[in-house]
Protein backbone atom coordinates (compact mmCIF):
# COMPACT_ATOMS: atom_id res chain seq x y z
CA UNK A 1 -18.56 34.46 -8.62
CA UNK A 2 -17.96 30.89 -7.37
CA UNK A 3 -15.01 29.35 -6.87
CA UNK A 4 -15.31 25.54 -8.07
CA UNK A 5 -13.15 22.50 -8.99
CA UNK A 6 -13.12 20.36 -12.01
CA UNK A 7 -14.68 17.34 -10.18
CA UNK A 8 -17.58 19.59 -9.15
CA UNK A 9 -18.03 21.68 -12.61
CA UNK A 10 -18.16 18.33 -14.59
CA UNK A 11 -20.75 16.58 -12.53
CA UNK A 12 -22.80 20.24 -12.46
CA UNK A 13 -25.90 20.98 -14.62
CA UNK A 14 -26.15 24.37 -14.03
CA UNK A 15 -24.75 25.46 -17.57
CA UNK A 16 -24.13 29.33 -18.13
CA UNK A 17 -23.16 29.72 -14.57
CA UNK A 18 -20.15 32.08 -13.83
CA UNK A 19 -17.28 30.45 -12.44
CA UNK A 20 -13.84 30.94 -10.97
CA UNK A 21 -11.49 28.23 -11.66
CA UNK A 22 -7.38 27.21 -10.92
CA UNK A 23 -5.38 24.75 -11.51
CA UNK A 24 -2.43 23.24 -14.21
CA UNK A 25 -2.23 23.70 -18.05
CA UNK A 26 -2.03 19.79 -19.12
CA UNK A 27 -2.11 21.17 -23.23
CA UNK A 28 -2.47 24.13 -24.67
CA UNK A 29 -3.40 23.66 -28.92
CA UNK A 30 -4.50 26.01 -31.93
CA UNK A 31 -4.20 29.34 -29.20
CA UNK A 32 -7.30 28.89 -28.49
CA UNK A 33 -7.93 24.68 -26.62
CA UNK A 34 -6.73 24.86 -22.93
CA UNK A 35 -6.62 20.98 -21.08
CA UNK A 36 -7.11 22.44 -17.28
CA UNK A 37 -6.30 19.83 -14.41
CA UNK A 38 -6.75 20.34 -10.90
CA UNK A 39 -5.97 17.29 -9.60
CA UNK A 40 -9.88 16.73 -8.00
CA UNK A 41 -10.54 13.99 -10.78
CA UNK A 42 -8.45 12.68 -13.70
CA UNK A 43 -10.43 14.06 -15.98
CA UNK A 44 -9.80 17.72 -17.38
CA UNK A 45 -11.79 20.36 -18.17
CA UNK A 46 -11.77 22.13 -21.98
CA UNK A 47 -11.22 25.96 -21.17
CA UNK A 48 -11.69 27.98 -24.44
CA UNK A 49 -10.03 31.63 -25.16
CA UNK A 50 -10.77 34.62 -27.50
CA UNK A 51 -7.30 34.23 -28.45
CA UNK A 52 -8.00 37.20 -30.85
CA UNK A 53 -8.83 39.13 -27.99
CA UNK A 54 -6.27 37.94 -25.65
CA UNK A 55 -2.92 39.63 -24.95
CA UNK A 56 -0.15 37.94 -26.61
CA UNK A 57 2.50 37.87 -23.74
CA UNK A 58 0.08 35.98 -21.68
CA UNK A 59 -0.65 33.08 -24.95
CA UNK A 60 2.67 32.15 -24.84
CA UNK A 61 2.78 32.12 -21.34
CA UNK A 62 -0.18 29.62 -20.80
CA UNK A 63 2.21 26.29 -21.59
CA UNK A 64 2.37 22.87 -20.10
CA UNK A 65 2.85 22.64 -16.49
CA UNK A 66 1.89 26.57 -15.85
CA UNK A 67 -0.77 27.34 -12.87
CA UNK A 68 -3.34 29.36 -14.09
CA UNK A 69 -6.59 31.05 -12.60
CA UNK A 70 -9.81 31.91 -14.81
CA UNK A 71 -12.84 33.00 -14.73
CA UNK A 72 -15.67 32.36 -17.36
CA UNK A 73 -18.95 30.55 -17.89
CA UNK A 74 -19.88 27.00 -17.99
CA UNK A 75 -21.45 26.19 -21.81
CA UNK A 76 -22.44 23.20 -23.33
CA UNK A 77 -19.25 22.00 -25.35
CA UNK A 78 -18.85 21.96 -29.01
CA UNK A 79 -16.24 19.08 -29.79
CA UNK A 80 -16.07 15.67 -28.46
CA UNK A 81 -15.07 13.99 -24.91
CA UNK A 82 -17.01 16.43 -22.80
CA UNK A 83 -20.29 17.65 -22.23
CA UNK A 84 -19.30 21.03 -20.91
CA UNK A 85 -16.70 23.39 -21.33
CA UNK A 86 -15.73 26.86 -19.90
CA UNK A 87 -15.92 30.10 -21.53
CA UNK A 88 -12.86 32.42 -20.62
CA UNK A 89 -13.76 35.95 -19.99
CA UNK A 90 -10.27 36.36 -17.88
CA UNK A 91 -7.05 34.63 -17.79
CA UNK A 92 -3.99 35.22 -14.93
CA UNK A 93 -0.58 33.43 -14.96
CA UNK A 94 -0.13 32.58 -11.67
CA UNK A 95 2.58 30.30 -12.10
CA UNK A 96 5.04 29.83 -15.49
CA UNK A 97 6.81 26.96 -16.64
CA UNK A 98 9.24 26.68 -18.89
CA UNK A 99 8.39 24.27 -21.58
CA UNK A 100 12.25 23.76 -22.78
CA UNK A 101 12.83 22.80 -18.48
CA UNK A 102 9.76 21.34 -17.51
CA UNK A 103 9.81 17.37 -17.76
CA UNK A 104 6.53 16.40 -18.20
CA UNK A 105 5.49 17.04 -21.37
CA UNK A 106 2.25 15.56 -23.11
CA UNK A 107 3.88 12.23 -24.21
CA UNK A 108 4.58 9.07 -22.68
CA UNK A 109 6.92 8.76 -20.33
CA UNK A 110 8.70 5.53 -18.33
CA UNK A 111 7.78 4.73 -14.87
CA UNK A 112 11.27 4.85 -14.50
CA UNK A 113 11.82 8.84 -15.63
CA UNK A 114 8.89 9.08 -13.33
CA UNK A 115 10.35 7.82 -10.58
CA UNK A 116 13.35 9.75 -11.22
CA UNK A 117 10.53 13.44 -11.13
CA UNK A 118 8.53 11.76 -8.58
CA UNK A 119 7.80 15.65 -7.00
CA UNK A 120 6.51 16.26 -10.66
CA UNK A 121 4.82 12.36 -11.28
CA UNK A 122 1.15 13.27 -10.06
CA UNK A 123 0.49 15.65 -12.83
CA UNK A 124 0.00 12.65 -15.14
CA UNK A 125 -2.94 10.70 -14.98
CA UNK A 126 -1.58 7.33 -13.79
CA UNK A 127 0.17 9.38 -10.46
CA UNK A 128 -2.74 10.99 -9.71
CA UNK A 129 -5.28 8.23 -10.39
CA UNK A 130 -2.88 5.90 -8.04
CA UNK A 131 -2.40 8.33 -5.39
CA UNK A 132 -6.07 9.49 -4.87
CA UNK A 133 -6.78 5.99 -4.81
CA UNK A 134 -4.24 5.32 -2.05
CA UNK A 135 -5.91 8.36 -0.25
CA UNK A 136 -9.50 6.75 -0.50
CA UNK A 137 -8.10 3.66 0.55
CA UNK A 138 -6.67 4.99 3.66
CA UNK A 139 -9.45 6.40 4.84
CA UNK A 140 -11.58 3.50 3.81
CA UNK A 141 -9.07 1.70 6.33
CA UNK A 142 -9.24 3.83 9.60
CA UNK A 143 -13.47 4.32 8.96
CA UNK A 144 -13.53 0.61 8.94
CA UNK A 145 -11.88 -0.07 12.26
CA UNK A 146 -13.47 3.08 13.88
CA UNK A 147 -16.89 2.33 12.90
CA UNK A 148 -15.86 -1.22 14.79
CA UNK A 149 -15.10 0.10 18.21
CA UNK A 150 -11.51 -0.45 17.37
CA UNK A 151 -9.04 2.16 18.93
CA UNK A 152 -5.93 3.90 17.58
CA UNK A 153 -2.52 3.34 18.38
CA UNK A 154 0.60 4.85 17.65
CA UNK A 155 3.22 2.89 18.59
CA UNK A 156 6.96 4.10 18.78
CA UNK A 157 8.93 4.74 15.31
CA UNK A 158 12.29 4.37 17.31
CA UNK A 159 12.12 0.93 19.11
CA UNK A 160 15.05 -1.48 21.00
CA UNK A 161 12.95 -4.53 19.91
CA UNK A 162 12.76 -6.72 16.93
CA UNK A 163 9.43 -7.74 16.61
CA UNK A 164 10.42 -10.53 13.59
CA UNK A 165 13.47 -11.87 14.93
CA UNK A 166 14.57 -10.63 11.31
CA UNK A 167 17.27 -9.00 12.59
CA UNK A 168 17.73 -6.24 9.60
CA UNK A 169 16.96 -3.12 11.17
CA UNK A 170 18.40 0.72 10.41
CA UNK A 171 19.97 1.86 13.82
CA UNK A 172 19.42 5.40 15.29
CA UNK A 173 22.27 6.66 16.88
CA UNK A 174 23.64 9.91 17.68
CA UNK A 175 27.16 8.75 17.73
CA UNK A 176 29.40 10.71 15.43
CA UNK A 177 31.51 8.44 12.71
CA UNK A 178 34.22 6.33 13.93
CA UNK A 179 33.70 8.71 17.30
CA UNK A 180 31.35 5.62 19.25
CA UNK A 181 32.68 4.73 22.81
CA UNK A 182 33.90 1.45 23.22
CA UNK A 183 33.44 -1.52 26.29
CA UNK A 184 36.34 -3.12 27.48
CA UNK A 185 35.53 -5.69 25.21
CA UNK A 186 35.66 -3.50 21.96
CA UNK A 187 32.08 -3.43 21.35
CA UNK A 188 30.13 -0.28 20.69
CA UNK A 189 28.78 1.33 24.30
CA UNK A 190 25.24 2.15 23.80
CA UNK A 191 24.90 3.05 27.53
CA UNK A 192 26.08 6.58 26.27
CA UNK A 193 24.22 6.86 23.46
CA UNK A 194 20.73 8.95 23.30
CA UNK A 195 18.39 6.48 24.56
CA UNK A 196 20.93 4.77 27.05
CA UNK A 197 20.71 1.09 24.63
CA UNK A 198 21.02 0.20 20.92
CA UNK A 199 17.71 1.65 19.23
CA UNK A 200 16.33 0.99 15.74
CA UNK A 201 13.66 2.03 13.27
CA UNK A 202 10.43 -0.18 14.02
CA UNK A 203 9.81 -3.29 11.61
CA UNK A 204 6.40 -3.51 13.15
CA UNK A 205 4.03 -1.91 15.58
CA UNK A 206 2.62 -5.26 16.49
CA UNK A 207 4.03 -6.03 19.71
CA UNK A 208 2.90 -2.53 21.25
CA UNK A 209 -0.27 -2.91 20.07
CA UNK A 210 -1.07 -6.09 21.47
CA UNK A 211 -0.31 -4.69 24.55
CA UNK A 212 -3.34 -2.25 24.11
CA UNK A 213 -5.69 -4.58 22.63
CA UNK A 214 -4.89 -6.37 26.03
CA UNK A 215 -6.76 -3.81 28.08
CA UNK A 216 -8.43 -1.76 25.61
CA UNK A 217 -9.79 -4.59 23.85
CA UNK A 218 -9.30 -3.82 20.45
CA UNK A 219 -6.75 -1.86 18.84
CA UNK A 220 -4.98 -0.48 15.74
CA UNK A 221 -1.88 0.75 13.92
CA UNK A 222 -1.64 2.39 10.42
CA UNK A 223 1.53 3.72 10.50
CA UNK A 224 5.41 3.93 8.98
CA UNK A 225 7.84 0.51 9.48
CA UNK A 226 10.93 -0.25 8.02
CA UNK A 227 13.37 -3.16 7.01
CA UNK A 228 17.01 -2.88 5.75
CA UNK A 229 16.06 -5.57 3.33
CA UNK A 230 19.07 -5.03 0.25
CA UNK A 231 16.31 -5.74 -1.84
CA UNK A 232 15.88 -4.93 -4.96
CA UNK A 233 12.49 -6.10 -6.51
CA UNK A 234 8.91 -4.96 -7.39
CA UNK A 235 7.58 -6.19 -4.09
CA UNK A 236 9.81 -4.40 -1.95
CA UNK A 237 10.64 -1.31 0.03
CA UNK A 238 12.62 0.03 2.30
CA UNK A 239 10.06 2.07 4.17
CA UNK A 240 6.55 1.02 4.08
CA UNK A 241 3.14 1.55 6.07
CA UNK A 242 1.44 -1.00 7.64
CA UNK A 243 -2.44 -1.82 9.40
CA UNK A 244 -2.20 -4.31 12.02
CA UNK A 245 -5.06 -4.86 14.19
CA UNK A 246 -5.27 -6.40 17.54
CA UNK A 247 -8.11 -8.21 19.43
CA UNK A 248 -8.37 -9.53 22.71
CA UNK A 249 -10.45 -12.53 23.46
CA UNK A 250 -9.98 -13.58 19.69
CA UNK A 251 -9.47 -16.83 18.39
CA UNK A 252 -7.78 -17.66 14.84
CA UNK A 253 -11.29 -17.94 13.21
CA UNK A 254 -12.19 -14.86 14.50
CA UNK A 255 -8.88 -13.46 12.76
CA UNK A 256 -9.56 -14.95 9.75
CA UNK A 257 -13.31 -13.53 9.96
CA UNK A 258 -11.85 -9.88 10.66
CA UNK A 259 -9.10 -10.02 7.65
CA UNK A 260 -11.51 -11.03 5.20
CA UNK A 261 -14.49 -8.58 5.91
CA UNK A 262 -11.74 -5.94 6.45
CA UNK A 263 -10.42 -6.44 2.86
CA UNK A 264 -14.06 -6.63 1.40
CA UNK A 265 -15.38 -3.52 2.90
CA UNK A 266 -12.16 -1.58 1.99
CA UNK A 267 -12.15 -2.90 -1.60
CA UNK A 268 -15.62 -1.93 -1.63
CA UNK A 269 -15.24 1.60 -0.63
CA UNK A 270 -13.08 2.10 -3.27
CA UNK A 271 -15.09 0.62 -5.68
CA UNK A 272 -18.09 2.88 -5.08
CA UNK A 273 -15.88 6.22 -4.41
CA UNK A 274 -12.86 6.07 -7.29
CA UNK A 275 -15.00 4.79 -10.68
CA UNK A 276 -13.02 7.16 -12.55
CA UNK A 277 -9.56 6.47 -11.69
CA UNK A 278 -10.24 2.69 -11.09
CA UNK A 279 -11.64 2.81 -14.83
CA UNK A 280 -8.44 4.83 -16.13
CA UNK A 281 -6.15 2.43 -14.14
CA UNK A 282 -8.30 -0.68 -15.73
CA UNK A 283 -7.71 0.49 -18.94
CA UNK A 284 -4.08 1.16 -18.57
CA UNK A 285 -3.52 -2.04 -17.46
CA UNK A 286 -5.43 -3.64 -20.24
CA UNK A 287 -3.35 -2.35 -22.78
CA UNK A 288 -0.37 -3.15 -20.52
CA UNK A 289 -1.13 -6.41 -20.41
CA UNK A 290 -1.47 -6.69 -24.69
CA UNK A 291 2.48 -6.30 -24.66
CA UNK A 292 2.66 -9.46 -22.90
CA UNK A 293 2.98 -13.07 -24.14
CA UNK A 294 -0.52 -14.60 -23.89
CA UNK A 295 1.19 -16.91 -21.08
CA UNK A 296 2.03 -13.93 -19.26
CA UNK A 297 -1.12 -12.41 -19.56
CA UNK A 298 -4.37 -11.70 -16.40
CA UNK A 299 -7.30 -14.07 -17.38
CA UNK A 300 -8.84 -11.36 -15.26
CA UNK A 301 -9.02 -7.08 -15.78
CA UNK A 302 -8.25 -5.36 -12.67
CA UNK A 303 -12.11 -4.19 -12.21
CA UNK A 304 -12.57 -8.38 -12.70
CA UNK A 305 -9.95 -9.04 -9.94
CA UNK A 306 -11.23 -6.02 -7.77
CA UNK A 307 -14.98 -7.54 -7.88
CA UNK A 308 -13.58 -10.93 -7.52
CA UNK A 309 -12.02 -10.32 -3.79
CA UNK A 310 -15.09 -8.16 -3.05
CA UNK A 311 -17.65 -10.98 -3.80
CA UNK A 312 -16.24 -14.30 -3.24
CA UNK A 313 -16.13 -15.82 -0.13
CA UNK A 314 -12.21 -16.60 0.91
CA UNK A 315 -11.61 -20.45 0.66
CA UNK A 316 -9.54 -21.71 3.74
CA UNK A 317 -7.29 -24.37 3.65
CA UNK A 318 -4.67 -25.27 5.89
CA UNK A 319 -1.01 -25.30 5.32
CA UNK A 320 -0.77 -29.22 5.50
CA UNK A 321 -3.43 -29.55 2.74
CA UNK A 322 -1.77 -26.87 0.64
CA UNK A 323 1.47 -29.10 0.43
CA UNK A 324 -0.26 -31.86 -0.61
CA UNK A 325 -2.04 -29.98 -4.09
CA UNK A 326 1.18 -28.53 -4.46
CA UNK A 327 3.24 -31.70 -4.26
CA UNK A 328 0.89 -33.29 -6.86
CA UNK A 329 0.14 -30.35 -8.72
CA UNK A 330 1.13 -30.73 -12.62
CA UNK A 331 3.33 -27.81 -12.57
CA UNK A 332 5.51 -29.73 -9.96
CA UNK A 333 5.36 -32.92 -11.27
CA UNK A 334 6.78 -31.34 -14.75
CA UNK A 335 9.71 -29.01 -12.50
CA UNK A 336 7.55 -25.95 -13.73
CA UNK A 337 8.09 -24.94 -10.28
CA UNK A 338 11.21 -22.53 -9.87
CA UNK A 339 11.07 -23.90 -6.03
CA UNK A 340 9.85 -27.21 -6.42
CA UNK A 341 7.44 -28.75 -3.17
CA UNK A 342 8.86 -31.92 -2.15
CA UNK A 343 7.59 -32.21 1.30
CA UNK A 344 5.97 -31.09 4.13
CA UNK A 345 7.94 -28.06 5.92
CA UNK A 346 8.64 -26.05 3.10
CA UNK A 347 8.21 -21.66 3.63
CA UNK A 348 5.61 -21.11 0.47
CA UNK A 349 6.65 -18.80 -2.20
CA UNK A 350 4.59 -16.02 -4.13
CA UNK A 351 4.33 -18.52 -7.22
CA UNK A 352 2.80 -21.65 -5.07
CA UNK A 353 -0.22 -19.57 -3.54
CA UNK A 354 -0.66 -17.67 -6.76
CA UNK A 355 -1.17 -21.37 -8.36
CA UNK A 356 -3.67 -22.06 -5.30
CA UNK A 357 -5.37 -18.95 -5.98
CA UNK A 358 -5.75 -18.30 -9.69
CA UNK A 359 -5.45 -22.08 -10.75
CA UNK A 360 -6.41 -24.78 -8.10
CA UNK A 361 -9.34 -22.44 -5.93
CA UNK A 362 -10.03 -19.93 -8.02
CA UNK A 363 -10.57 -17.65 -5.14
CA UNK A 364 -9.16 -15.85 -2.48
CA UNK A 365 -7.28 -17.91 0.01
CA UNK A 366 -6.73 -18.36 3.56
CA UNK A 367 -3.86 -20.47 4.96
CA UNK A 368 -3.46 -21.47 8.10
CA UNK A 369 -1.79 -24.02 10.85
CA UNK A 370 1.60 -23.00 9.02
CA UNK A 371 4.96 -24.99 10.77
CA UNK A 372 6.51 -23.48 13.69
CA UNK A 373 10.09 -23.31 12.36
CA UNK A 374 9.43 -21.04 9.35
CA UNK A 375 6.86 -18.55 11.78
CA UNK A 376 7.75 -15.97 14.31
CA UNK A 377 8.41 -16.75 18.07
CA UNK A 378 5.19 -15.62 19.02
CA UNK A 379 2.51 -17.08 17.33
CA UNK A 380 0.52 -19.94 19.21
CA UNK A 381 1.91 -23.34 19.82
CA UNK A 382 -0.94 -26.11 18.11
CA UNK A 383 -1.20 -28.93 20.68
CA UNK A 384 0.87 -31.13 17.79
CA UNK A 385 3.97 -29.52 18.70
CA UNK A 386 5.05 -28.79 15.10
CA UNK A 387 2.42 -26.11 13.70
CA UNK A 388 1.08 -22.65 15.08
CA UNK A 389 -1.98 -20.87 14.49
CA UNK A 390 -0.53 -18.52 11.99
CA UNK A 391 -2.56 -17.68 8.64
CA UNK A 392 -2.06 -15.84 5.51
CA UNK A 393 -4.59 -14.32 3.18
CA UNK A 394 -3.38 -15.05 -0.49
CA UNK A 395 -4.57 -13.22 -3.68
CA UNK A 396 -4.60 -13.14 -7.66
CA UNK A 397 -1.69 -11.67 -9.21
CA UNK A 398 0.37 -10.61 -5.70
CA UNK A 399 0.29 -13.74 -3.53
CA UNK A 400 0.37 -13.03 0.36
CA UNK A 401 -1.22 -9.76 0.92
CA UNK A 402 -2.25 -10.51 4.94
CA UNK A 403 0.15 -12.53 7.21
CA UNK A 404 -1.39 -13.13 10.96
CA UNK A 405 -1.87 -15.07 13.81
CA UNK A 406 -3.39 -16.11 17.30
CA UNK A 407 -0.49 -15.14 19.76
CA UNK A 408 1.12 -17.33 22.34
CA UNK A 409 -0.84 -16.40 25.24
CA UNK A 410 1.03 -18.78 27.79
CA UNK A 411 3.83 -17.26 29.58
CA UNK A 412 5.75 -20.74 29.66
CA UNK A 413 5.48 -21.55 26.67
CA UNK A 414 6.12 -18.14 24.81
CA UNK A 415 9.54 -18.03 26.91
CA UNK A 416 11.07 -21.74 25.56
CA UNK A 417 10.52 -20.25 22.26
CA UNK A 418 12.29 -17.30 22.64
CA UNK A 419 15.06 -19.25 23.65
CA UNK A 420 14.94 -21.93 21.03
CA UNK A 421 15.14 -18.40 19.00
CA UNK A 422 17.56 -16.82 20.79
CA UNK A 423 15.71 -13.81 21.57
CA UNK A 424 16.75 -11.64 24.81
CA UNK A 425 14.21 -11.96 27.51
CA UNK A 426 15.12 -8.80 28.81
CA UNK A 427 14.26 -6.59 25.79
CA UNK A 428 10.71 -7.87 25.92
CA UNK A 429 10.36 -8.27 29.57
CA UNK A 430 7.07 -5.91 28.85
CA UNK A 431 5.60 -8.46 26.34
CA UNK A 432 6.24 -11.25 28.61
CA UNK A 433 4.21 -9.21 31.49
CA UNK A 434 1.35 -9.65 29.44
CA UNK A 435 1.02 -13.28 29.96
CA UNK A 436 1.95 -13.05 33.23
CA UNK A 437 -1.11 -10.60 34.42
CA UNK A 438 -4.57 -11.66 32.95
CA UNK A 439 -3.44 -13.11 29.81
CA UNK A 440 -6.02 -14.48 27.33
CA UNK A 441 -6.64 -15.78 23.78
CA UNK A 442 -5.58 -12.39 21.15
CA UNK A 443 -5.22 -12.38 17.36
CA UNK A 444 -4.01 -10.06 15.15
CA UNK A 445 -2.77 -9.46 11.59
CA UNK A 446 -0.39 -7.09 9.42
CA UNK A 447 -1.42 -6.01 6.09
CA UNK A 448 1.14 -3.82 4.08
CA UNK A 449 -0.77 -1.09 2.82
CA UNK A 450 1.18 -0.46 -0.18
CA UNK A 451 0.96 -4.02 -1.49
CA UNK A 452 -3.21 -3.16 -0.88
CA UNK A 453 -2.48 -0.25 -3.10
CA UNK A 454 -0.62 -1.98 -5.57
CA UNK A 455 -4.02 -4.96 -5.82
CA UNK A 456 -6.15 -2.35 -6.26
CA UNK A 457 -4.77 -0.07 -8.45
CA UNK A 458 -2.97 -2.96 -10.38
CA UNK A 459 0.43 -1.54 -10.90
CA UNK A 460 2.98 -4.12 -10.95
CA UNK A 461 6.03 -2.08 -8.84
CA UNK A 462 5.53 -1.34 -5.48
CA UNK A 463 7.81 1.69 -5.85
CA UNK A 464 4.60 3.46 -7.61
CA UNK A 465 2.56 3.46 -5.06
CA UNK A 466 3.99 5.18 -2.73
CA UNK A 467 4.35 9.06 -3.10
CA UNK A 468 8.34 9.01 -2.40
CA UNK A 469 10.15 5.26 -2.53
CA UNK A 470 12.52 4.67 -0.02
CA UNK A 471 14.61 1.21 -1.18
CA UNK A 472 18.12 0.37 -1.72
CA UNK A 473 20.94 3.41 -2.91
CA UNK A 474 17.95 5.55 -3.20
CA UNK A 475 16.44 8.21 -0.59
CA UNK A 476 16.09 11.41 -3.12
CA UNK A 477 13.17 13.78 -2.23
């Protein structure tokens, strides 16, 4: 007798088969009706008892949330929603559950409850539709930049550089509280601590792996990062993973090229491999979205927005051009604007390139040429002396999704900004090596993968998209 799943019994044929089955009771109704999820698909599978002939210690054992293993025979089904079902000819409890204990019962629950059981939050159908899309989507990520000759990295977790200047970093020490040796000034001695200097968690593999697109040519991270951000909104978390790619010999076009047939062929992937959950998740936000006030609401389903980054070509506009349509934009000129544009120099926010996107393009968009003074220390100088070759890719309903840039690649240059940002030579006297022994043109880009997830599977906080949320007074699991 075979042993299947429910993904593979509900696209089979082969009806009277004999089959071996386990997984999770999602209902059990009139004795008889077992809902059976495995977690392969979203859907379930109808499992039907002799409850007549059945043993009655093991009928009130089958409840929500039990494990259970069958055997029985595939049959064309009776009742409606399914086109086969499974005859039981044996039942075994292989794992109770306590229906007066067990919290997820077949009703709705918040996202925040969820959150709360997020070891338990995959046996509903929104969990597991999310998280086997974030599966598919990370594989979609690393075939994409393998079947492009690009190699990967992993660079360190524990780091003694800042790659953002942002300066909000978690430490790692092994000094004991209040126990820390002190210099002669009073400052904390990291000499004697583990790594012999002051060591953080990494906000960003970038650096490192511009060092080995710089002889392997190109290169990749998909890993962990993580910013002590007090932050406490849907767009945020305190541990995240990111994809940042790194070419040699690439220009800023060619970065803009590789972000936007990267995002296409990912977004693509999914669309051919999760129909089911990308349908459930469609639908859930549809109704989600009838709550709303009809100013509030998509002009686009999430299939609609899906298809929409998939098949139009990204417009690309540079920063300079951007100010202007937002400067004379009606929602400015009526202070619809919670940050109003009033001139040239001002750092974007998520509700200016959503109005370039969804109202003024209608498309994906790429900005580039940003100002200097609102961009990192290394991204390329423009010849004007005011700009660098930094771009962002902007989309419907999220904003900036992609931030990237061609690097400094001139050793003079790249060391007057780190002083005008007062960033230690010393600590990156590695990164500066790189433009001091056969330095060329490189680009790169970061894309947080969980605001990818959150696009594509259209669920509006970021804390539901990752299996265990890591943000502000909150580390449980």
């Amino acid at each position: 007798m075979k042993e299947k799943n429910v993904a593979e019994i509900l696209k089979s044929d082969s009806v009277l088969q004999e089959i071996a089955l386990k997984g999770w009771v999602r209902t059990f109704r009139s004795n008889r009706f077992i809902a059976l999820n495995d977690g392969s698909t979203i859907k379930n599978i109808q499992c039907v008892i002799d409850f007549e002939n059945t043993d009655e210690e093991t009928l009130k054992r089958i409840t929500t949330g039990a494990a259970i293993a069958i055997k029985g025979t595939i049959v064309e089904s009776q009742g409606r929603g399914q086109t086969v079902e499974i005859q039981v000819s044996e039942i075994t409890i292989l794992g109770d559950s306590n229906p007066d204990e067990y919290p997820i019962q077949p009703k709705k629950h918040s996202f925040e409850f969820l959150r709360e059981n997020a070891h338990l939050r995959t046996r509903t159908n929104t969990f597991s539709a999310v998280m086997r899309v974030r599966s598919k989507l990370s594989f979609a990520v690393h075939k994409y930049f393998q079947e492009n000759d690009f190699n990967y990295v992993n660079t360190p977790i524990v780091t003694g550089s800042d790659a953002e200047g942002a300066g909000e970093m978690f430490r790692v020490t092994t000094f004991e509280d209040n126990k820390a040796p002190l210099t002669e000034d009073g400052k904390i001695d990291f000499s004697k601590d583990f790594f012999g200097k002051e060591t953080n968690l990494t906000v960003s593999g970038q650096l490192e792996a511009e060092a080995y697109a710089m002889s392997l040519g190109k290169a990749y991270t998909f890993g962990p990062t993580f910013r002590a951000e007090n932050s406490n909104t849907t767009r945020h978390l305190a541990e995240f993973w990111m994809i940042e790619p790194e070419v040699a010999f690439m220009d800023l076009d060619g970065n803009m090229d590789l972000a936007e047939d990267f995002i296409k062929s990912v977004i693509n992937d999914v669309l051919e491999n999760c129909k089911d959950d990308l349908e459930f998740l469609d639908q859930r936000l549809t109704q989600e979205e009838k709550s709303k006030p009809q100013a509030q609401r998509s002009e686009m389903s999430l299939l609609e927005k899906l298809r929409f980054v998939a098949d139009n070509n990204f417009k690309r506009v540079s920063y300079t051009e951007a100010i202007d349509i937002l400067r004379n934009s009606k929602p400015n000129k009526k202070k619809k604007f919670q940050f109003p544009i009033n001139e040239w120099g001002a750092d974007l926010q998520s509700e200016h390139e959503r109005f370039l996107v969804e109202k003024h393009f209608k498309c994906p968009v790429i900005l580039f040429d940003y100002p200097a003074n609102i961009k990192a220390f290394y991204m390329r100088l423009n010849d004007d002396g005011k700009t660098v070759r930094a771009m962002d890719v902007l989309f419907p309903g999220i904003g900036e999704i992609v931030g990237g840039a061609q690097r400094e690649e001139r050793y003079d240059v790249l060391i007057d900004k780190m002083k005008a940002m007062n960033i230690d030579e010393k600590e990156l006297w590695w990164y500066l090596d790189l433009r001091k022994f056969g330095s060329a043109v490189h680009s790169g880009f970061g894309l947080g993968f969980e605001r990818l997830v959150q696009f594509t599977t259209g669920m509006g906080n970021i804390r539901d998209v990752i299996p265990f949320p890591r943000t502000p007074q909150n580390a449980e699991f």
